[in-house]
N, C-alpha and C. Protein backbone atom coordinates (compact mmCIF):
# COMPACT_ATOMS: atom_id res chain seq x y z
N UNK A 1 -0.77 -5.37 -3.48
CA UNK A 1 -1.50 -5.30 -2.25
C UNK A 1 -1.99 -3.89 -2.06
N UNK A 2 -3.09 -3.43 -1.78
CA UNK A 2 -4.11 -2.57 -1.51
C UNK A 2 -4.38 -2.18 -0.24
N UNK A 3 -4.20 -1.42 0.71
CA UNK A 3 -4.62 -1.30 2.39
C UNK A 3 -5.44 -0.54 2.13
N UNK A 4 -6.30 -0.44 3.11
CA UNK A 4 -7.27 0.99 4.00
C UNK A 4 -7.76 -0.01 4.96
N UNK A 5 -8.24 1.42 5.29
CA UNK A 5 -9.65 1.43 6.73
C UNK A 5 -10.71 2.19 6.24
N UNK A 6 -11.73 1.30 7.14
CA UNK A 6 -13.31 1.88 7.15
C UNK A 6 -13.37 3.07 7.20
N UNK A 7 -14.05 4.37 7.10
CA UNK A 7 -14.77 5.35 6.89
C UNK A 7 -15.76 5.22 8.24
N UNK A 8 -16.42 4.08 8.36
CA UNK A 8 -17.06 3.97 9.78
C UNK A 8 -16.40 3.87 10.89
N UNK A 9 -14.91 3.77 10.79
CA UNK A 9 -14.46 3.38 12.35
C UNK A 9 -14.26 5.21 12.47
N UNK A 10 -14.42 6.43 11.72
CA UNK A 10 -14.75 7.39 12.83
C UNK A 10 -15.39 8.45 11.65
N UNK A 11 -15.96 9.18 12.78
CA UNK A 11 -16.98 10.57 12.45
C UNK A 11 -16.55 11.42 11.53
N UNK A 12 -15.13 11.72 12.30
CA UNK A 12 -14.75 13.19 11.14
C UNK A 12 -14.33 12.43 9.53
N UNK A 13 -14.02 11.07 9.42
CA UNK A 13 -13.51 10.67 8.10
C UNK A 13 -15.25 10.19 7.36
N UNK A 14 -15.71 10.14 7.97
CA UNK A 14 -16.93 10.17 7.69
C UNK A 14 -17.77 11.44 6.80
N UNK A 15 -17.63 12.73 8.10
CA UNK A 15 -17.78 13.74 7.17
C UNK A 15 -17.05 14.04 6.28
N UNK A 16 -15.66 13.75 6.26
CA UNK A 16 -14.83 14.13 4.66
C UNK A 16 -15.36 13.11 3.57
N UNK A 17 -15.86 12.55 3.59
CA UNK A 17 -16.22 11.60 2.51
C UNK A 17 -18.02 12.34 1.58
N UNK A 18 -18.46 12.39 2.87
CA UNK A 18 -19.99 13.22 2.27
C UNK A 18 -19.40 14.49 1.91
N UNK A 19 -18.97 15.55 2.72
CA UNK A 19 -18.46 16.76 1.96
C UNK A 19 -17.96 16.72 0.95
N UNK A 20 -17.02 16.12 0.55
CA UNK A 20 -16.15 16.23 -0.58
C UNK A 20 -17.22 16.34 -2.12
N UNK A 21 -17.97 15.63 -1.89
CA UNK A 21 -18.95 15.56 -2.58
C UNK A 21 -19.67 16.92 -3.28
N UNK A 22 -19.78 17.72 -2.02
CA UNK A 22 -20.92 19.19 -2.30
C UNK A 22 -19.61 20.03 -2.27
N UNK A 23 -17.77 19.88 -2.61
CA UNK A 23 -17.11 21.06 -2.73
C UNK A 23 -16.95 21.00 -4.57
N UNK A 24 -16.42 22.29 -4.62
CA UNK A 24 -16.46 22.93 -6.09
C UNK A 24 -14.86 21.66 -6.67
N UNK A 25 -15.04 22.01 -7.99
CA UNK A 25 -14.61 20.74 -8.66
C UNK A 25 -12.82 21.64 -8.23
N UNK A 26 -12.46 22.68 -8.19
CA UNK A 26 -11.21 22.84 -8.03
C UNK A 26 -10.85 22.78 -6.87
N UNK A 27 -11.53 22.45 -5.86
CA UNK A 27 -11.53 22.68 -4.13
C UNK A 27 -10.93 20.87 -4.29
N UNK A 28 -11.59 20.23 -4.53
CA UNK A 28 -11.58 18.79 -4.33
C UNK A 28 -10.28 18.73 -5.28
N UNK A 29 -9.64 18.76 -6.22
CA UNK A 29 -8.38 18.70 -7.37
C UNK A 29 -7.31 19.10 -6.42
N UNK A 30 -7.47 20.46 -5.46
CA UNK A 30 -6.52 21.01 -4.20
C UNK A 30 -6.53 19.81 -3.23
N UNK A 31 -7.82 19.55 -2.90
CA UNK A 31 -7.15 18.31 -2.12
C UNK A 31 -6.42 17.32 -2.20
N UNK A 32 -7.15 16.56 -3.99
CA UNK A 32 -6.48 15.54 -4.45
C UNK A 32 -5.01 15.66 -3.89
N UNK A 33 -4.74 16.93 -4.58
CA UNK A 33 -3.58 16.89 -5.04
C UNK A 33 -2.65 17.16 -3.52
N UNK A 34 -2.62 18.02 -2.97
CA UNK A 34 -1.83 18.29 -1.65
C UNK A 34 -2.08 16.47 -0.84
N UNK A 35 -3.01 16.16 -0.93
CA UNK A 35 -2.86 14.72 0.14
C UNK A 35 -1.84 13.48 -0.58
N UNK A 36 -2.18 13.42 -2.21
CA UNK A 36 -1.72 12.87 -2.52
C UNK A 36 -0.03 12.83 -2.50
N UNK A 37 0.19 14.08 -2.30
CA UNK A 37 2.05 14.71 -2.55
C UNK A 37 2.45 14.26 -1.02
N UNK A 38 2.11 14.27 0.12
CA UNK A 38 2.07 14.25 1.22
C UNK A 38 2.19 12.28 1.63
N UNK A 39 0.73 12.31 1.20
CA UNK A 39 0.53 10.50 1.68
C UNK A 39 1.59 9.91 0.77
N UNK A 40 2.43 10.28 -0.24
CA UNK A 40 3.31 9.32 -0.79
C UNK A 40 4.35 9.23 -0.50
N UNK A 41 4.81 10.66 0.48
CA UNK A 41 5.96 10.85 1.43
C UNK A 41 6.07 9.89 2.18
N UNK A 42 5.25 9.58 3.38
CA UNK A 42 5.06 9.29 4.33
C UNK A 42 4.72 7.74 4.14
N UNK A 43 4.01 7.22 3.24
CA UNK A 43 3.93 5.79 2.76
C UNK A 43 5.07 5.25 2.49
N UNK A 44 5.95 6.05 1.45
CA UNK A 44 7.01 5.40 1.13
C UNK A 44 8.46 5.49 2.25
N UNK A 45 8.29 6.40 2.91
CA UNK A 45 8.91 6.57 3.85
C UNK A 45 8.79 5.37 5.23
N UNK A 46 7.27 4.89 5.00
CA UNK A 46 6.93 3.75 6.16
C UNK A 46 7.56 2.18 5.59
N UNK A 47 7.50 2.34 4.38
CA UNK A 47 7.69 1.10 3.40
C UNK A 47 9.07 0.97 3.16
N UNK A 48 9.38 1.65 3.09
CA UNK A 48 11.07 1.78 3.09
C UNK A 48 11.69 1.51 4.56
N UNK A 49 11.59 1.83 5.44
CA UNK A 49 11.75 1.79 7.09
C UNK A 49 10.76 0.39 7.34
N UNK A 50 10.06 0.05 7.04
CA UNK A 50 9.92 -1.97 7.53
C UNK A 50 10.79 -2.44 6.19
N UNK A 51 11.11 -2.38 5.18
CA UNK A 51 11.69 -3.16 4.59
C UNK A 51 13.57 -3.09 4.58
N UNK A 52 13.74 -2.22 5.23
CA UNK A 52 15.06 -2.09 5.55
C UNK A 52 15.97 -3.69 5.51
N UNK A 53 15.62 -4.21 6.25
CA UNK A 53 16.65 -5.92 6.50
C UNK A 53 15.54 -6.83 6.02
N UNK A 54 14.88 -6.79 5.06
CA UNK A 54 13.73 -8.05 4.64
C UNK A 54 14.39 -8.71 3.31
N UNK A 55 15.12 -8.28 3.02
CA UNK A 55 15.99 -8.85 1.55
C UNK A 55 15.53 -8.30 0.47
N UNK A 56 16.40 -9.11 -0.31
CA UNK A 56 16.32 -8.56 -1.71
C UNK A 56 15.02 -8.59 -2.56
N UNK A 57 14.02 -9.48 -2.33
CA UNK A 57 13.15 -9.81 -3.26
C UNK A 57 11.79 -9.09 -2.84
N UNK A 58 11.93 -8.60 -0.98
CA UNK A 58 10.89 -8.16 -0.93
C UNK A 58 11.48 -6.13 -1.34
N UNK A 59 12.36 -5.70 -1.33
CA UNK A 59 12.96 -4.77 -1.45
C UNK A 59 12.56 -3.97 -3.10
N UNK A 60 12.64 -5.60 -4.01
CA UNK A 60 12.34 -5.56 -5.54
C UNK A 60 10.90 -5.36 -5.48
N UNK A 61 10.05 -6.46 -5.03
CA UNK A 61 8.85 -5.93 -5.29
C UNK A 61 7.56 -5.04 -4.22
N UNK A 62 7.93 -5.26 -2.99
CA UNK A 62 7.39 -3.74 -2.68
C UNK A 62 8.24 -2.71 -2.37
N UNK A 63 9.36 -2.78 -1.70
CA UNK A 63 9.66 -1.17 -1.19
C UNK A 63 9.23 -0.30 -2.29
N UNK A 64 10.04 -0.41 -3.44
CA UNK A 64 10.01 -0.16 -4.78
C UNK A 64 9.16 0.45 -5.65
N UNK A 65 7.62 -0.63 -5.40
CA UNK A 65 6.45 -0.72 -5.55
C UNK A 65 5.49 0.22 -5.05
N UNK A 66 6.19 1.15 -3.84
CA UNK A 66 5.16 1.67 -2.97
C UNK A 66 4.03 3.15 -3.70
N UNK A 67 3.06 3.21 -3.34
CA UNK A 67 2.54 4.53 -4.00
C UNK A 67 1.05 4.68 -3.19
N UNK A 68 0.97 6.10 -4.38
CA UNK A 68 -0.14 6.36 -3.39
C UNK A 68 -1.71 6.14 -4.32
N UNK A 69 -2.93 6.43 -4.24
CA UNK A 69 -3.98 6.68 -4.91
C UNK A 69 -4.87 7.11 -4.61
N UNK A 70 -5.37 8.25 -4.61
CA UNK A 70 -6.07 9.19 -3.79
C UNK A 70 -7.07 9.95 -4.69
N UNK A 71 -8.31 9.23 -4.29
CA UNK A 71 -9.76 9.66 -5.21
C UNK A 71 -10.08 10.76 -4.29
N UNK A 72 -11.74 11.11 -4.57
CA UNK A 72 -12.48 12.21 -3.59
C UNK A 72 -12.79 11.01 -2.37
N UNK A 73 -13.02 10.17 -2.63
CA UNK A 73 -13.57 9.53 -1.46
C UNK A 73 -13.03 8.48 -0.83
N UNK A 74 -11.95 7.97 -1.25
CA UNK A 74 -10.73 7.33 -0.70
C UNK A 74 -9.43 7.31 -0.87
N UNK A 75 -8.11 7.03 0.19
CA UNK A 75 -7.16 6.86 -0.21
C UNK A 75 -6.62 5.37 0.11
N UNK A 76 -5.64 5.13 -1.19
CA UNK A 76 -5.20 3.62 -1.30
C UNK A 76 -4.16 3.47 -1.48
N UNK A 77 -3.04 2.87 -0.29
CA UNK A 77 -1.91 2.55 -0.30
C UNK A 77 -1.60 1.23 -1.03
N UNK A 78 -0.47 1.22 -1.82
CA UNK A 78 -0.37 0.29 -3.09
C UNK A 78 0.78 0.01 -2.86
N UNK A 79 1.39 -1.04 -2.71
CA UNK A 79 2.58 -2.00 -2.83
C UNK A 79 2.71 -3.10 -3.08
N UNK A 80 3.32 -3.45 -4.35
CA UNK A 80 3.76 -5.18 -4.69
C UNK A 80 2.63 -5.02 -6.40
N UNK A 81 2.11 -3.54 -6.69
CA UNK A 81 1.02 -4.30 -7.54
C UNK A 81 1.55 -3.97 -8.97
N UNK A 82 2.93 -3.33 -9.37
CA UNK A 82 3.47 -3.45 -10.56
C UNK A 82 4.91 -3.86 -10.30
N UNK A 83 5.64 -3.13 -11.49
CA UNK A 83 7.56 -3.51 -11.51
C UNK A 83 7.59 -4.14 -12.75
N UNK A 84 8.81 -4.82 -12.78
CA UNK A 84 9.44 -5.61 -13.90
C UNK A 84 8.90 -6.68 -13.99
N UNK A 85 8.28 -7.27 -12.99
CA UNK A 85 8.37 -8.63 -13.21
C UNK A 85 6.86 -8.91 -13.07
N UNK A 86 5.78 -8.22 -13.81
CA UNK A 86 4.40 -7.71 -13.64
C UNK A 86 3.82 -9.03 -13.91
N UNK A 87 3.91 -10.12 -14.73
CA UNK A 87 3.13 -10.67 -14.80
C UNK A 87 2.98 -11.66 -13.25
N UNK A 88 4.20 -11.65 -12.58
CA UNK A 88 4.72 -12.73 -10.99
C UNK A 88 4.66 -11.36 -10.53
N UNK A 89 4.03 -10.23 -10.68
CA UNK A 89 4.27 -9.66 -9.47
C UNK A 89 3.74 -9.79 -7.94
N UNK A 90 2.17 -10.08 -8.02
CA UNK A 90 0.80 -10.46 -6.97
C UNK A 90 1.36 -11.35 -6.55
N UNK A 91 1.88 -12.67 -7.06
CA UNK A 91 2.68 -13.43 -6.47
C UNK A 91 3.98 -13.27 -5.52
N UNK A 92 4.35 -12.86 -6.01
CA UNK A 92 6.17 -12.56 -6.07
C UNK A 92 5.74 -11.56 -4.63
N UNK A 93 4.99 -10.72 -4.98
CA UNK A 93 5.01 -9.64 -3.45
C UNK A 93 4.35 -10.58 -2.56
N UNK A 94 3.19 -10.98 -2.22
CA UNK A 94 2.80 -12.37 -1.30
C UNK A 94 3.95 -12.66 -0.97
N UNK A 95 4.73 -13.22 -1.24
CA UNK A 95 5.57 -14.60 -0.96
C UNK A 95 6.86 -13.53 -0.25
N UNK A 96 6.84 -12.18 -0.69
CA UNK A 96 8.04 -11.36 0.22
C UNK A 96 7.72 -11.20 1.24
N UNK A 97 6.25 -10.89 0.99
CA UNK A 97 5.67 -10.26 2.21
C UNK A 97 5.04 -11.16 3.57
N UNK A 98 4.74 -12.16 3.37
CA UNK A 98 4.44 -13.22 4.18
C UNK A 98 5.21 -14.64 4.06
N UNK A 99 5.98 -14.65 3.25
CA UNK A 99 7.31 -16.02 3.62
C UNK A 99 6.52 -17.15 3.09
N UNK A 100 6.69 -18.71 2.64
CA UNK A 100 6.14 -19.59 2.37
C UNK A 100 6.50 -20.57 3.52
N UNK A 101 6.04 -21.85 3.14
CA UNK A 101 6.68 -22.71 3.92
C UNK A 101 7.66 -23.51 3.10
N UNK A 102 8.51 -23.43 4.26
CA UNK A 102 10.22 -23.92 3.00
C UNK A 102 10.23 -25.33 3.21
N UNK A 103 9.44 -25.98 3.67
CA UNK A 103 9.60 -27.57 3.79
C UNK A 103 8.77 -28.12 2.57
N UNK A 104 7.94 -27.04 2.20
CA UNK A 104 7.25 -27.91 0.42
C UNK A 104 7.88 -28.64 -0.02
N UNK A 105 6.97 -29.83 -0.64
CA UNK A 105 7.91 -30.29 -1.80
C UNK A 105 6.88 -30.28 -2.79
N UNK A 106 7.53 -29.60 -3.89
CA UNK A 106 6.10 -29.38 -4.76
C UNK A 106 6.65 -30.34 -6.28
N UNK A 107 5.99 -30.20 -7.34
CA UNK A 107 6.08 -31.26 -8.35
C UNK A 107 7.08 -30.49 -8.85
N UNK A 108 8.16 -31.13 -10.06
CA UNK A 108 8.67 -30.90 -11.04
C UNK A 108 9.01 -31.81 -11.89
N UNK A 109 9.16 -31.09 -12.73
CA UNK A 109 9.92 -32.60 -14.32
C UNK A 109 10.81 -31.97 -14.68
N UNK A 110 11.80 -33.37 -15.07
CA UNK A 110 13.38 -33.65 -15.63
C UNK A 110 12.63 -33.26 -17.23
N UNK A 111 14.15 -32.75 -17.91
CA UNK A 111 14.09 -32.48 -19.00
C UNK A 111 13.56 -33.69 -19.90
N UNK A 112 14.23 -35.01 -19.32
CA UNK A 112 13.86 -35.86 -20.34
C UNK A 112 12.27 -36.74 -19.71
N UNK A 113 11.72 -35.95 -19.11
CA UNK A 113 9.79 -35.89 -18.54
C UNK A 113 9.70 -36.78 -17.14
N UNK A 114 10.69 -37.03 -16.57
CA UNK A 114 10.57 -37.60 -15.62
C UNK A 114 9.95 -36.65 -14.81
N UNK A 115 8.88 -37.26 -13.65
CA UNK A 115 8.53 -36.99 -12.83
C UNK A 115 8.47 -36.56 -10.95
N UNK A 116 9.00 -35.79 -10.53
CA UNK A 116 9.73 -35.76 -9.43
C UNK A 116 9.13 -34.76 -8.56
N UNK A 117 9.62 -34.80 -7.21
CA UNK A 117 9.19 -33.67 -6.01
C UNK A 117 10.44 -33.47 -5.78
N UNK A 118 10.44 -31.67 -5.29
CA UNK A 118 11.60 -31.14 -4.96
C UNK A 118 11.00 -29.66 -3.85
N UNK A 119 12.18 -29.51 -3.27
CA UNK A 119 11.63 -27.99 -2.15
C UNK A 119 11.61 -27.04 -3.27
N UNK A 120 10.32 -26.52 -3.28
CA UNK A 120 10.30 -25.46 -4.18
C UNK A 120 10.32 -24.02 -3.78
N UNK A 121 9.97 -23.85 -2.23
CA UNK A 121 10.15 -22.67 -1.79
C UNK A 121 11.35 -22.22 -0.68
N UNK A 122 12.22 -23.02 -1.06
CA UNK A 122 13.27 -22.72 0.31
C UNK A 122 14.49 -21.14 0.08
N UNK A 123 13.79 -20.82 -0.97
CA UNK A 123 14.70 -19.31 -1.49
C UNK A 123 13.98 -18.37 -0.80
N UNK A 124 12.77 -18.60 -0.23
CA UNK A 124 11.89 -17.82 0.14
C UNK A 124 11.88 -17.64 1.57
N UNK A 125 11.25 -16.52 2.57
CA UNK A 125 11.60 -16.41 3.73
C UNK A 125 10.22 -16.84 4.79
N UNK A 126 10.53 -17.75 5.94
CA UNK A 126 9.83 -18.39 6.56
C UNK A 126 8.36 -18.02 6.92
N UNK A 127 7.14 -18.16 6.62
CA UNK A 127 5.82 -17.68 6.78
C UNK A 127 5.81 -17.05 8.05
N UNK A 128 5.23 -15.75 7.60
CA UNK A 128 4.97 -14.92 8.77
C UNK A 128 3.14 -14.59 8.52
N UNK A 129 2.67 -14.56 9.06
CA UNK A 129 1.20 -14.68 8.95
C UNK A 129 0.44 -13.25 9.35
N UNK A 130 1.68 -12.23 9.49
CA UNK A 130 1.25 -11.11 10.38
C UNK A 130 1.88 -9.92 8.90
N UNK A 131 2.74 -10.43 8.35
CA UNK A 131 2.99 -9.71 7.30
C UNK A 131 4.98 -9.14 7.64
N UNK A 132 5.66 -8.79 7.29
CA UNK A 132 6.83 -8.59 7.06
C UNK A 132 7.34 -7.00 6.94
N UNK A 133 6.43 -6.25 5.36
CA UNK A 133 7.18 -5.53 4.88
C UNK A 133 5.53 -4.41 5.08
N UNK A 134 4.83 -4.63 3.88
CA UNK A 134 3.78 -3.56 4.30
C UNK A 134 2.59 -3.59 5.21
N UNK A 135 2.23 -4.58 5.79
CA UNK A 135 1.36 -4.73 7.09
C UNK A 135 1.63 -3.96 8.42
N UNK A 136 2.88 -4.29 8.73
CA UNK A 136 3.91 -3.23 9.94
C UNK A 136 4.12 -1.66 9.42
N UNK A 137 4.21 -1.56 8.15
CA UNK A 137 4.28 -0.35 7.42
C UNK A 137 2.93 0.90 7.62
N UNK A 138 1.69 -0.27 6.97
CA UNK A 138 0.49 0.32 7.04
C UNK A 138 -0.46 0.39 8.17
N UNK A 139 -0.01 -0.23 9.29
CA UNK A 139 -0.50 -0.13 10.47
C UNK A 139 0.21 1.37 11.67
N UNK A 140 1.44 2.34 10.83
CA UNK A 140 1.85 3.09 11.33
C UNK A 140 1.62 4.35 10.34
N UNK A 141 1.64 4.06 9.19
CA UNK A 141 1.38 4.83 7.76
C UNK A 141 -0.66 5.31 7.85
N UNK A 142 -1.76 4.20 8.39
CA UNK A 142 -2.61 4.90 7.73
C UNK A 142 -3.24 5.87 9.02
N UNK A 143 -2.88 5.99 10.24
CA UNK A 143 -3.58 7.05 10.97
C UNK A 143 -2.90 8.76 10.51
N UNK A 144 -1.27 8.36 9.60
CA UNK A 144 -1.12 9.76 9.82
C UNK A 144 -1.66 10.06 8.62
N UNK A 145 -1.74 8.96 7.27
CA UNK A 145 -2.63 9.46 6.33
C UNK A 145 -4.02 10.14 6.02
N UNK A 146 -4.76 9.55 7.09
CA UNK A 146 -6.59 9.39 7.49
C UNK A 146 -6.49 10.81 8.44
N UNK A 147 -4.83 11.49 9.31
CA UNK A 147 -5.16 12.69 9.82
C UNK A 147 -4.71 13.59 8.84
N UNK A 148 -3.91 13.95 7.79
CA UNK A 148 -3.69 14.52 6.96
C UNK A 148 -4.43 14.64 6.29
N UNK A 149 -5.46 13.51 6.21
CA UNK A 149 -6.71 13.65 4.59
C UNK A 149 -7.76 14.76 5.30
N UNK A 150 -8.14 14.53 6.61
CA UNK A 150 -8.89 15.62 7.54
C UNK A 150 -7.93 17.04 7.77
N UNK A 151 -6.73 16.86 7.67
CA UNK A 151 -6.58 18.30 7.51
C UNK A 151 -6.48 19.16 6.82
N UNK A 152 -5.97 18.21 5.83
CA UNK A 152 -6.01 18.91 4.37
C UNK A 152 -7.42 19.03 3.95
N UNK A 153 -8.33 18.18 3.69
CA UNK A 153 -9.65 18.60 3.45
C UNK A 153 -9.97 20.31 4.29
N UNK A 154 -9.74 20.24 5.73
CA UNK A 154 -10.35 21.41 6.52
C UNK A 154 -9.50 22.30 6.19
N UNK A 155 -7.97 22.43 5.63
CA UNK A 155 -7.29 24.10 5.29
C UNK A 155 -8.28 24.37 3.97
N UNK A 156 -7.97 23.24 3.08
CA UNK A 156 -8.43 24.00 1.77
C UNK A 156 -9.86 24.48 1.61
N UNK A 157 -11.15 23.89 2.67
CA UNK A 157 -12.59 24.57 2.57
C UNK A 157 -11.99 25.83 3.06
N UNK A 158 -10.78 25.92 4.46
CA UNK A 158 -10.81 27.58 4.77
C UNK A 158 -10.55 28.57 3.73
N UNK A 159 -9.31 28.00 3.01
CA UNK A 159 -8.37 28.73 2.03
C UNK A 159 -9.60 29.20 1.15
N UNK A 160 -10.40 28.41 0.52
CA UNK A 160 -11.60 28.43 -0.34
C UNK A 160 -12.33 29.66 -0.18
N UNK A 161 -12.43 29.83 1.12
CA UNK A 161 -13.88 30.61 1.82
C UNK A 161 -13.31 31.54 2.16
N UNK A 162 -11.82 31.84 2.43
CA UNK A 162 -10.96 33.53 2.64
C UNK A 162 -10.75 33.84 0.91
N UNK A 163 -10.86 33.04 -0.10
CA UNK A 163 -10.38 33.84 -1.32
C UNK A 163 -11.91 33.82 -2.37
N UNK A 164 -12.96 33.58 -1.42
CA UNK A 164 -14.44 34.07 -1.98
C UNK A 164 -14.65 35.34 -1.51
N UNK A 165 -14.10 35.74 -0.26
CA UNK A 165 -14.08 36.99 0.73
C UNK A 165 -13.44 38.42 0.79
């Protein structure tokens, strides 16, 4: 799973997106890099704090999972999208993160090919439609990220422009 926000819902993230553009290639690498060390604090720190009592499986594939990714022109909070169990992971995090419905009865077959229905999701935790583990996470995680990416962008043009001086 992948979060952000628009660039249009405000002005100043707006101008960090066109600027970044016209700064020198080591100005923008300073940013990369300081937002990125920062937003992975604070992500994983949000992701860890909603997943506290969500169990074991969402614990395995996002708390775990959490990270950061931070281009010139966006940052992208990442949870559930690798681990051990990579090929069920997209799955496997879904189903932590929003619960199934445990009354399924979905198909299965007996060893010797019989044909049958059985609850296939009742290991799983009851559908929440609002999200569980990183939805509550990233709804407290991306304003301080989106104010850190504006501040860090605005020290390092200063820092830039006192060591041209």
């Amino acid at each position: 799973m992948a979060l952000g926000i628009s660039v249009f819902a405000s002005e100043e993230l707006q101008a960090v997106v066109l600027s970044v553009k016209k700064l020198p290639a080591d100005v923008r690498k300073q940013i990369r890099q300081q937002t990125s060390r920062v937003a992975k604090t604070i992500w994983t720190e949000e992701v860890t704090r909603s997943g506290a009592g969500a169990g074991a499986l969402a614990n395995q594939t996002l708390v775990r999972t959490a990270t950061v990714q931070v281009r010139d022109n966006r940052i992208t909070l990442i949870a559930g999208g690798k681990g051990s169990l990579i090929r069920s992971a997209p799955t496997l995090a879904k189903a932590a993160e929003f619960g199934a419905n445990t009354e399924y009865f979905g198909p299965a077959t007996s060893t010797k090919g019989k044909r049958y229905k059985r609850h296939t999701q009742r290991q799983l935790p009851k559908f929440a439609p609002r999200g569980r583990v990183v939805y509550p996470a990233a709804s407290r995680a991306i304003p301080r990220v989106a104010s850190l990416w504006v501040q860090t962008f605005v020290r390092s043009i200063h820092e830039a422009f006192e060591r041209s001086n």
